[in-house]
Protein backbone atom coordinates (compact mmCIF):
# COMPACT_ATOMS: atom_id res chain seq x y z
CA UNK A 1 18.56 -6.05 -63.15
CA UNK A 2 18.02 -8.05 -60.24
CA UNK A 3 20.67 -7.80 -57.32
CA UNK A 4 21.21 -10.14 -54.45
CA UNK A 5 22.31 -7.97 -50.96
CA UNK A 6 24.05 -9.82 -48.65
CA UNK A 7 24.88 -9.07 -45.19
CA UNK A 8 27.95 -11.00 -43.60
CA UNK A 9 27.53 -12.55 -40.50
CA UNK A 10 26.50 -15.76 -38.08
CA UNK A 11 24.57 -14.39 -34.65
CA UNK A 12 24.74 -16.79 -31.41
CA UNK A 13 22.62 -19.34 -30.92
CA UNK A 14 19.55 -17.65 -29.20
CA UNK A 15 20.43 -14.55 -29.47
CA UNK A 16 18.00 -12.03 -30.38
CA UNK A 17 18.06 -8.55 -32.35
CA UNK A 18 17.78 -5.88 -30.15
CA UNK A 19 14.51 -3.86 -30.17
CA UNK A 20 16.99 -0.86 -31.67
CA UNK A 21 17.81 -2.96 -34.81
CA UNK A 22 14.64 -4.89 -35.50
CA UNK A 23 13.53 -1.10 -35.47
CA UNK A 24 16.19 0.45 -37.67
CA UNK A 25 16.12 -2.91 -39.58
CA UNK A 26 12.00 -2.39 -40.46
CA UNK A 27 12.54 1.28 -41.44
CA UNK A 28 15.09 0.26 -44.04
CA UNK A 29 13.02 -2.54 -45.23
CA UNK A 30 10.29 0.11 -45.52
CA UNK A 31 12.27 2.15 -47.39
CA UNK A 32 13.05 -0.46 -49.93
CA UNK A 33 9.23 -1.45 -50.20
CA UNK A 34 8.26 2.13 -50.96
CA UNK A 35 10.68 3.02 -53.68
CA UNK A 36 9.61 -0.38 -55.25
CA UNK A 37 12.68 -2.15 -55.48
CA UNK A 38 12.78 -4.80 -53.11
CA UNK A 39 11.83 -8.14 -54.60
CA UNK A 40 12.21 -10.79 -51.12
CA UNK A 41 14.85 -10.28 -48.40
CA UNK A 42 15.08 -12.73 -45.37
CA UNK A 43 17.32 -13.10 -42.04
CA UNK A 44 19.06 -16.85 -41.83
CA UNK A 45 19.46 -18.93 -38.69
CA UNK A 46 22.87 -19.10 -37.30
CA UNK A 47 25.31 -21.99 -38.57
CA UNK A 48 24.88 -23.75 -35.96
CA UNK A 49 21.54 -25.12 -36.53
CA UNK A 50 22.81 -25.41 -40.73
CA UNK A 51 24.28 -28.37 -43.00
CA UNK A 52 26.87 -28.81 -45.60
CA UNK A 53 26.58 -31.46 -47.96
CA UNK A 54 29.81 -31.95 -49.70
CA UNK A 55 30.64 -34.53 -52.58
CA UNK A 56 34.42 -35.16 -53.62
CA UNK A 57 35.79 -38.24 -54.89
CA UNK A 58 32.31 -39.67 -55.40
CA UNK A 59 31.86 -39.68 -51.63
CA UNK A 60 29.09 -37.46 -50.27
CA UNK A 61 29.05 -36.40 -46.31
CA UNK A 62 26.79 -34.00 -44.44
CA UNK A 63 28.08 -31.52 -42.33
CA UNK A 64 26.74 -30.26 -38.78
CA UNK A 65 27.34 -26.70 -38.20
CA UNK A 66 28.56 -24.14 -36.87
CA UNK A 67 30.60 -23.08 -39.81
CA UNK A 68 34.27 -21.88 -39.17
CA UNK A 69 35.24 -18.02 -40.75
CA UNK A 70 31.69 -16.07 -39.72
CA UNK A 71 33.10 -13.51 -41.60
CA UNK A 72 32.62 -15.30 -44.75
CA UNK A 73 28.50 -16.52 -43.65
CA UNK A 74 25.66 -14.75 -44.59
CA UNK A 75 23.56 -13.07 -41.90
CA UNK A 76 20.31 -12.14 -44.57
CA UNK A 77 19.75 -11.18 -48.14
CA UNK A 78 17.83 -8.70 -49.76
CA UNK A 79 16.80 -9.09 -53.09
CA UNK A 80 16.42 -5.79 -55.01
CA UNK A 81 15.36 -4.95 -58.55
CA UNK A 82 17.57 -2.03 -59.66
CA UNK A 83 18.48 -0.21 -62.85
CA UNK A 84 21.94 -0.52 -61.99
CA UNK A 85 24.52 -2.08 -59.89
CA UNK A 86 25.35 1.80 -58.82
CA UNK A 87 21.85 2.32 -57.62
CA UNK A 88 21.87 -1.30 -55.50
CA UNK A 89 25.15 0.47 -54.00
CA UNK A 90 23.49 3.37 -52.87
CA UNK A 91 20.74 1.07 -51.27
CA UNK A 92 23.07 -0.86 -49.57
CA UNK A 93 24.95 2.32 -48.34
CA UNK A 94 21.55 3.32 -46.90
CA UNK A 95 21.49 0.09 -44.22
CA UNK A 96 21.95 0.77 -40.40
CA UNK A 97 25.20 -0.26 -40.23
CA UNK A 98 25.23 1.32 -36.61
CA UNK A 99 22.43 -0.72 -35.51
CA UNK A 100 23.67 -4.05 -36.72
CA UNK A 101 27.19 -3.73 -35.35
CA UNK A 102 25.98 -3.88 -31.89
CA UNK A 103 24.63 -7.43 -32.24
CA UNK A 104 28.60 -8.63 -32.97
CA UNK A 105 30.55 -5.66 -31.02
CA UNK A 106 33.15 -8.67 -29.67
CA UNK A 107 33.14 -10.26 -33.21
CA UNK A 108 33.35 -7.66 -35.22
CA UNK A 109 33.52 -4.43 -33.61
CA UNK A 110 32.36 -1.56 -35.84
CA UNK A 111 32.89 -3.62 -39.17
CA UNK A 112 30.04 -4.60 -41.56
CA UNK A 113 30.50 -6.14 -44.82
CA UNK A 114 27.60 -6.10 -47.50
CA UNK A 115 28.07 -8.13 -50.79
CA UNK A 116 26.41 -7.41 -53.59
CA UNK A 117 26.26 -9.64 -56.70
CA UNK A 118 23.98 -9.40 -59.97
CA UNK A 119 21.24 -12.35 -60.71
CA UNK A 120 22.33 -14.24 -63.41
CA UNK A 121 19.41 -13.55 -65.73
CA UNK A 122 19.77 -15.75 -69.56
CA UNK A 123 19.61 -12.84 -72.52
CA UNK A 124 16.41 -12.77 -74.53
C-alpha cells in the first residue's frame, strides 16, 4: 500500500531550516531510502507565494496567499510504500519531531502534527 505522510505546517517567508534540521531531516530521509520504502517526499513553499482556485456558483476566482489556519497547511509529504498503515505509523513516529519544532517555537511550540492517509489505489 502506498501512504501519503504529511507534515503540518506554513514556514515564513524566507526563512530557512536550520543546519540542525536539514541535518536530522536528511538522516530520516536516509533512513526511509535504505529500508526501501520511500517512494518521493518533497518540502512546499510557504502559502504565501501559493494560489487557490475556487469555483462556486459557476464563478471561478484565484486566490493569493498566505492561507489563514497554518495548522491545517502542509509543510512536506513523504510518500512511502508500506505493508501496512501500522508500519507507515511507526515511520512517521521515527521523524525529528524535536528538530522541526524549533523552526515554529512561537507558532506552535512543541506541537507537530503528521497526517497520514492511504493512496487510493483501483482493485485489480
Amino acid at each position: 500500500m502506498r501512504v501519503m505522510v504529511m507534515i503540518k505546517g506554513d514556514p515564513q517567508p524566507g526563512a530557512a531550516p536550520s543546519e540542525e534540521l536539514l541535518g536530522a531531516m536528511g538522516r530520516y530521509n536516509d533512513e526511509l531510502k535504505a529500508a526501501g520504502v520511500l517512494i518521493d517526499l518533497a518540502g512546499l513553499l510557504p502559502s504565501a507565494m501559493g494560489r487557490r482556485v475556487r469555483r462556486s456558483g459557476g464563478n471561478r476566482s484565484v486566490v493569493d496567499g498566505p492561507f489563514p489556519e497554518s495548522k491545517q497547511l502542509i509543510a512536506g509529504y513523504w510518500i512511502l510504500q508500506v505493508p501496512s498503515m501500522d508500519e507507515a505509523v511507526e515511520w512517521a513516529e521515527r521523524f525529528p519531531f524535536q528538530a522541526w519544532s524549533q523552526i515554529y517555537p512561537g507558532e506552535y511550540g512543541a506541537e507537530v502534527e503528521i497526517e497520514l492517509r492511504q493512496v487510493f489505489e483501483p482493485e485489480g
